[in-house]
N, C-alpha and C. Protein backbone atom coordinates (compact mmCIF):
# COMPACT_ATOMS: atom_id res chain seq x y z
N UNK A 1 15.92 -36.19 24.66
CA UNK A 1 15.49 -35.25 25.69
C UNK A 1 16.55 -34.17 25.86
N UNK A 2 16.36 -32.93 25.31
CA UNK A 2 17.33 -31.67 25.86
C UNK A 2 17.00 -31.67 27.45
N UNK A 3 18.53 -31.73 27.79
CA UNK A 3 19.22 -31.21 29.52
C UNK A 3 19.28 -29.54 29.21
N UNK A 4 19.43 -29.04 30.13
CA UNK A 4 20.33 -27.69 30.53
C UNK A 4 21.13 -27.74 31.82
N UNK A 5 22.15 -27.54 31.69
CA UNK A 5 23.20 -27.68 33.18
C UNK A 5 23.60 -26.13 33.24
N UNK A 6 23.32 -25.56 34.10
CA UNK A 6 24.35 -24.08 34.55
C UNK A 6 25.11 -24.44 35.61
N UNK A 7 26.11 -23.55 35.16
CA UNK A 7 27.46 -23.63 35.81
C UNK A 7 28.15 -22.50 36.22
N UNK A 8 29.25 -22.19 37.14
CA UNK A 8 29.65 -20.57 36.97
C UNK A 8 29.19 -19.73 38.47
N UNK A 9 28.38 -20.21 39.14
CA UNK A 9 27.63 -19.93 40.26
C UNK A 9 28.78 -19.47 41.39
N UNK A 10 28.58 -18.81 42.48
CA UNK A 10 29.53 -18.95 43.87
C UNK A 10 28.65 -17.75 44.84
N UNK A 11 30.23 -17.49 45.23
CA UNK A 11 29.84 -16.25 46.25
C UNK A 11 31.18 -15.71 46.03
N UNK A 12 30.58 -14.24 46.05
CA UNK A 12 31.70 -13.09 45.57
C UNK A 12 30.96 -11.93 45.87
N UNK A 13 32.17 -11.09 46.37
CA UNK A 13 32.07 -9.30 47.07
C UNK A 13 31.40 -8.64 46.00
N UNK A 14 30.67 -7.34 46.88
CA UNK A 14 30.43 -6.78 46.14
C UNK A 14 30.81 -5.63 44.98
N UNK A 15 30.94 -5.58 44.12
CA UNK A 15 31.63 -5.02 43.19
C UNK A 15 32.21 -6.18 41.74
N UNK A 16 32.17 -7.30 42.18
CA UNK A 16 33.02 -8.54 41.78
C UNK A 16 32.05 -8.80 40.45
N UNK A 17 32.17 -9.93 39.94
CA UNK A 17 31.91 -9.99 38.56
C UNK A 17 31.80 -11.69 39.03
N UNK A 18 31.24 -12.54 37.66
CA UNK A 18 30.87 -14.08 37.76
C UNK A 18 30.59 -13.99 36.12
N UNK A 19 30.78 -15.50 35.38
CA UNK A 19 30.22 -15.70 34.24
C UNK A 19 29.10 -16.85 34.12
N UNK A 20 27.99 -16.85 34.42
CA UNK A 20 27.65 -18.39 34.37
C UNK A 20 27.22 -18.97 33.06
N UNK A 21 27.50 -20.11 32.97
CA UNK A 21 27.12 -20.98 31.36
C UNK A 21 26.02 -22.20 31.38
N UNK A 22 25.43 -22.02 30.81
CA UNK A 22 24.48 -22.79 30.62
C UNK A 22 24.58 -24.14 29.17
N UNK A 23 25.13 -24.81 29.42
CA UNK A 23 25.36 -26.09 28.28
C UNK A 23 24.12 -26.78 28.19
N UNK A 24 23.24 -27.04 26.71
CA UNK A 24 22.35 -27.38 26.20
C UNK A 24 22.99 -28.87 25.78
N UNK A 25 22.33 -29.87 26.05
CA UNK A 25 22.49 -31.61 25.37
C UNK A 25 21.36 -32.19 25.10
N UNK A 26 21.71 -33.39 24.63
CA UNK A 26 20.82 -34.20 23.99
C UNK A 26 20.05 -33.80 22.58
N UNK A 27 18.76 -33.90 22.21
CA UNK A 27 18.37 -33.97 20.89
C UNK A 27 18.17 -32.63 20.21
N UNK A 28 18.48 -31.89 19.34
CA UNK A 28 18.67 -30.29 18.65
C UNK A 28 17.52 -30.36 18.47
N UNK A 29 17.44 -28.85 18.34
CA UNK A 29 15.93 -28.22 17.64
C UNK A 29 16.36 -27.41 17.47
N UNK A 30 15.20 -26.52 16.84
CA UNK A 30 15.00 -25.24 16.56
C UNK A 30 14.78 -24.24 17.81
N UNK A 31 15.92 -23.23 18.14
CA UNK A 31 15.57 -22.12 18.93
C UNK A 31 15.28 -21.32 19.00
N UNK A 32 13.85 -20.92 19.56
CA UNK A 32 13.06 -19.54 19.08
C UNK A 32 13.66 -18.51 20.57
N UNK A 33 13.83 -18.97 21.97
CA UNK A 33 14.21 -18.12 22.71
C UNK A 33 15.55 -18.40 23.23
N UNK A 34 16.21 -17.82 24.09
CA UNK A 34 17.26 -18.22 25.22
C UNK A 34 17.02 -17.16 26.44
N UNK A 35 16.71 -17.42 27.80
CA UNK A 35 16.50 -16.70 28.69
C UNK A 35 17.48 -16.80 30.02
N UNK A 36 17.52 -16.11 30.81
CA UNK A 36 18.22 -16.19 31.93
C UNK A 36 17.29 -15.64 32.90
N UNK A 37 16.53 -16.45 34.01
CA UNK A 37 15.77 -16.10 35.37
C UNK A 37 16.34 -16.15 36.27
N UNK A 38 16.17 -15.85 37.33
CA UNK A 38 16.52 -15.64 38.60
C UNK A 38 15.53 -15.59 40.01
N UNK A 39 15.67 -16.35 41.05
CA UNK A 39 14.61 -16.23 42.15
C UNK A 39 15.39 -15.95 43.32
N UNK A 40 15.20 -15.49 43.98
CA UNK A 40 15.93 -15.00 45.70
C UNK A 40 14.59 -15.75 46.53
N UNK A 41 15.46 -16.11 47.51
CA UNK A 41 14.26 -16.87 49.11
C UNK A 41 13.07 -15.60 49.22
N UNK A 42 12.01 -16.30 49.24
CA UNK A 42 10.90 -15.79 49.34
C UNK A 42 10.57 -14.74 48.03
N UNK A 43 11.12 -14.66 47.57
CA UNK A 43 10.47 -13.87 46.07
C UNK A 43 10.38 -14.79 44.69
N UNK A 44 9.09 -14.16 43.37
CA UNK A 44 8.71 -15.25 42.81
C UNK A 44 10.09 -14.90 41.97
N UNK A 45 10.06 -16.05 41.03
CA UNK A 45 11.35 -15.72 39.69
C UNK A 45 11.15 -15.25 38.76
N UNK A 46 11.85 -14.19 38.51
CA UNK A 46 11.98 -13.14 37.38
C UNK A 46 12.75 -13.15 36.32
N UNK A 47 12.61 -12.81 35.09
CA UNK A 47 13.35 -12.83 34.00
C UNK A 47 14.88 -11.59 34.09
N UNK A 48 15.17 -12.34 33.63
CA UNK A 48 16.99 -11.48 33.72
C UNK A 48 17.13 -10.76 32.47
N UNK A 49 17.77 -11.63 31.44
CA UNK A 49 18.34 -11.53 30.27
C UNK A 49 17.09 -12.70 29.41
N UNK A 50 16.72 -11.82 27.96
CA UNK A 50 15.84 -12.61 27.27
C UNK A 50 16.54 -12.26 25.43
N UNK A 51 17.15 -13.22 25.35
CA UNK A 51 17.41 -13.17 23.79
C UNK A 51 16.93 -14.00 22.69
N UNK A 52 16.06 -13.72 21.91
CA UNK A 52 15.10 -14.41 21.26
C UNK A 52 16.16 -14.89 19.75
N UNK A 53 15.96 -15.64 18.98
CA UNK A 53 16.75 -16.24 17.54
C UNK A 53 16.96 -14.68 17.11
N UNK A 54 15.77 -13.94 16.56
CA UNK A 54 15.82 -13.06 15.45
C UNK A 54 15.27 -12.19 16.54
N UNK A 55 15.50 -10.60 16.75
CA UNK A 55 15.24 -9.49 17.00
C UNK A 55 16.09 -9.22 18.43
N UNK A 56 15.75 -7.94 19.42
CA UNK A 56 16.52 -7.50 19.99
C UNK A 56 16.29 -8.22 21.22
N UNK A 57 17.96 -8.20 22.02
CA UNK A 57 18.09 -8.50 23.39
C UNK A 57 17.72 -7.82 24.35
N UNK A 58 16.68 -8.45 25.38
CA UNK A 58 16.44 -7.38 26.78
C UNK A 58 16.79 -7.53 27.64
N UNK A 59 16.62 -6.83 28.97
CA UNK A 59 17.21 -6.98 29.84
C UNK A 59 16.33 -6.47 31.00
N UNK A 60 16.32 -6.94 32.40
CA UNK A 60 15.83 -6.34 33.39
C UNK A 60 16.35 -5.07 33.62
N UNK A 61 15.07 -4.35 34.20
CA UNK A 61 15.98 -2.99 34.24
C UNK A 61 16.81 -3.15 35.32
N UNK A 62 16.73 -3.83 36.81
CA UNK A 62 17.55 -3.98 37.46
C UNK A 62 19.17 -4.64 37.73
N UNK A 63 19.48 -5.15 36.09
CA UNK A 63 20.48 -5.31 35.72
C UNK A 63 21.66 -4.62 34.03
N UNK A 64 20.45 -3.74 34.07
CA UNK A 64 20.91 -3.41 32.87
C UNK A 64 22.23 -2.75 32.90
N UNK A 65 22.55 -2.68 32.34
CA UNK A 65 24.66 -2.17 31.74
C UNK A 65 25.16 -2.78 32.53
N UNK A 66 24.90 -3.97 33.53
CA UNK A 66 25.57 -4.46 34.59
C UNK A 66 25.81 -6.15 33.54
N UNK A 67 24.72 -6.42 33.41
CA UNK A 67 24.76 -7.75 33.15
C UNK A 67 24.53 -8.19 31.29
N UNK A 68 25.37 -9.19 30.81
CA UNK A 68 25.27 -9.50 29.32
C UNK A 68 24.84 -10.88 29.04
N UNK A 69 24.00 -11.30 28.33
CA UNK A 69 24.09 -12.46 27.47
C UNK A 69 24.56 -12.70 26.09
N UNK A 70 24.85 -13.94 25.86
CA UNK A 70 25.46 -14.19 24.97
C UNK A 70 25.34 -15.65 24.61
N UNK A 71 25.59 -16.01 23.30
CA UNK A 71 25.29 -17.95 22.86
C UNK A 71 26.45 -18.19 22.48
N UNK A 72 26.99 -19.00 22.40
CA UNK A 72 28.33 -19.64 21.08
C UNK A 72 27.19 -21.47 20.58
N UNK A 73 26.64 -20.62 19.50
CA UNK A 73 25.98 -22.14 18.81
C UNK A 73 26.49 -22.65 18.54
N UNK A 74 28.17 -22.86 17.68
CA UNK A 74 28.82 -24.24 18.02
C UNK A 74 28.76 -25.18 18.38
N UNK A 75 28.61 -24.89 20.07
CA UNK A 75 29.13 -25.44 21.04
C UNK A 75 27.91 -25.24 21.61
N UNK A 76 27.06 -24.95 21.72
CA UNK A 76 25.23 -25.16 21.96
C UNK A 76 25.50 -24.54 23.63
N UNK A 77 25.98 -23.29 23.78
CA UNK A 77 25.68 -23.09 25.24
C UNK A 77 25.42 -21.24 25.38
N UNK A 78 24.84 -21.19 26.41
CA UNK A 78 24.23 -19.82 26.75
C UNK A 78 25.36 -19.34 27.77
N UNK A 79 25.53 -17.87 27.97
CA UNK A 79 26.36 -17.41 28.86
C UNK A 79 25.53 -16.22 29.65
N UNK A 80 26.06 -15.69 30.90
CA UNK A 80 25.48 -14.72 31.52
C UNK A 80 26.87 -14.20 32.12
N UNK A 81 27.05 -13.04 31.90
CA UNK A 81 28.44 -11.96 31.71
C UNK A 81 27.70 -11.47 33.23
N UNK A 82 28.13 -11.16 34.55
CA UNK A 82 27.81 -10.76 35.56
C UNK A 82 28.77 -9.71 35.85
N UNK A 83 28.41 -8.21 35.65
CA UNK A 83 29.62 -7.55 36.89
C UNK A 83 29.11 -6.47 37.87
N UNK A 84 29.65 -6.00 38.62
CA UNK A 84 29.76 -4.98 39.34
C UNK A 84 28.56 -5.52 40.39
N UNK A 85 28.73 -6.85 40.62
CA UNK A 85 27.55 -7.58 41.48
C UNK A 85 27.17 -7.34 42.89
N UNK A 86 25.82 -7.03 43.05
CA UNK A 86 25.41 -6.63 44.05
C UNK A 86 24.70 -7.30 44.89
N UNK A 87 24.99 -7.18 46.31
CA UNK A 87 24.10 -8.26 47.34
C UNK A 87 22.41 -8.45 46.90
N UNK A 88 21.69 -7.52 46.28
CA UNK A 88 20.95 -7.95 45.71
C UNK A 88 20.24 -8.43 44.46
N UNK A 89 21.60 -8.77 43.88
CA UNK A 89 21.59 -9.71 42.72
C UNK A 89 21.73 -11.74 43.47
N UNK A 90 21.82 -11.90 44.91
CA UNK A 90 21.59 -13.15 45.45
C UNK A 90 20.33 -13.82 45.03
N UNK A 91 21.04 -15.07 44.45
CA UNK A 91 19.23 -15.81 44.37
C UNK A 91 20.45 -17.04 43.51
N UNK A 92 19.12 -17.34 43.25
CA UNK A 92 19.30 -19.30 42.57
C UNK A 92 19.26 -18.47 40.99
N UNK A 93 20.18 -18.77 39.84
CA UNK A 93 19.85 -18.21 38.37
C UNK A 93 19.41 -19.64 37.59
N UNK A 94 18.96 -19.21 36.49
CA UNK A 94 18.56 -20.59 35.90
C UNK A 94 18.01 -20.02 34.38
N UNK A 95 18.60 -21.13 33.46
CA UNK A 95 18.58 -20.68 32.45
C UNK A 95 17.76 -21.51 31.59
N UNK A 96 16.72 -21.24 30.55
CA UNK A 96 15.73 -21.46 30.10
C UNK A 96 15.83 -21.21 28.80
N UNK A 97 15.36 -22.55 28.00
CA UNK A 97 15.19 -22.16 26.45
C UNK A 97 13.93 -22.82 25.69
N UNK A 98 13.11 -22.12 24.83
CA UNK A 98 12.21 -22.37 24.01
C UNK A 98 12.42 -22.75 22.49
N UNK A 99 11.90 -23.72 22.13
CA UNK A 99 12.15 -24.20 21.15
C UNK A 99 11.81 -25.03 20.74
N UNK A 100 11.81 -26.15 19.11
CA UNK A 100 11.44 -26.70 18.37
C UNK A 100 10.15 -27.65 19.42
N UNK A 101 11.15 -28.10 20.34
CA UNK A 101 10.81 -29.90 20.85
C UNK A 101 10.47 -29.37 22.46
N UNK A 102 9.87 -27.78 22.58
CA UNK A 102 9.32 -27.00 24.04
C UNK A 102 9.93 -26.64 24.47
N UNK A 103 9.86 -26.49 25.86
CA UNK A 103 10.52 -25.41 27.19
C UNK A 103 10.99 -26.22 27.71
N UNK A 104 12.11 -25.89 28.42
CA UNK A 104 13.45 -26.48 29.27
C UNK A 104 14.01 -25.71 29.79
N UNK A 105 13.91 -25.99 31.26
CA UNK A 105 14.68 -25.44 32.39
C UNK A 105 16.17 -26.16 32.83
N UNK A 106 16.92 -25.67 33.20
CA UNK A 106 18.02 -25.64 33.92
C UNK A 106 17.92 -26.19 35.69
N UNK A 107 18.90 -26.78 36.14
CA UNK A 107 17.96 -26.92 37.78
C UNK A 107 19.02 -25.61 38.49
N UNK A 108 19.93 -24.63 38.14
CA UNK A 108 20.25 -23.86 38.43
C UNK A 108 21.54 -23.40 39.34
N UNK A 109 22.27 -22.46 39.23
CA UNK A 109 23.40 -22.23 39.96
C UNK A 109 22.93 -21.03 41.34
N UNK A 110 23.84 -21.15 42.11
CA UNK A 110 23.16 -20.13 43.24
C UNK A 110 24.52 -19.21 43.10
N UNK A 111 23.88 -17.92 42.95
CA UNK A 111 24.98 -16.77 43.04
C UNK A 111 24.70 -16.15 44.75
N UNK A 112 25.72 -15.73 45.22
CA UNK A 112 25.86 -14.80 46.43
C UNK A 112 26.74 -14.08 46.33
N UNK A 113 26.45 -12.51 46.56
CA UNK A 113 27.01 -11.34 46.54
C UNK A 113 26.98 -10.85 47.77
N UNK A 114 27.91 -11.00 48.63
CA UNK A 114 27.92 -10.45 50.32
C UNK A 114 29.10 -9.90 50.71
N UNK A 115 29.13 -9.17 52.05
CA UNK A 115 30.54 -8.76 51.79
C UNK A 115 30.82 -9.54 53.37
């Protein structure tokens, strides 16, 4: 059974920066996506960062040049590069991957950006 654990989460000013990581375990497959979502209280959850095996990385427009993803397959884990973070970048993040053996969620880190 693939886990996903994210990690990296807090609360930090605005302007401030965060990295969160997402560590993949248990049985390998084949990865066709890697995603990063995000939900805030009372709104549904939205896609962040979407980097698929083969072709280009996207991004919300509401984070774009702000925010990066990144993998180290090695070591089987996803990253989310956070800066110049804004109170309304608050919500629960959670990181999601598609692949060989299905979909798998993360149960998620909570970011807060307040001053």
């Amino acid at each position: 059974q693939v886990q996903l654990v994210e990690s990296g989460g807090g609360l930090v000013l605005p302007g401030e920066s965060l990295r969160l990581s997402c560590a993949a375990s248990g049985s390998t497959d084949s990865i066709y996506v890697w995603e990063w979502y995000r939900q805030a209280p009372g709104k549904q959850r939205e896609l962040v960062a979407h980097m698929p095996s083969t072709g280009l990385t996207t991004y919300a427009d509401s984070v774009k040049g702000r925010f990066t993803i990144s993998r180290d397959n090695a070591i089987n884990k996803l990253y989310l590069e956070m800066n110049n973070l804004k109170p309304e970048d608050t919500a629960t993040h959670y990181c999601f991957k598609a692949g060989s053996r299905g979909t798998f969620w993360g149960q998620g880190t909570q970011v807060t950006v307040s001053s």
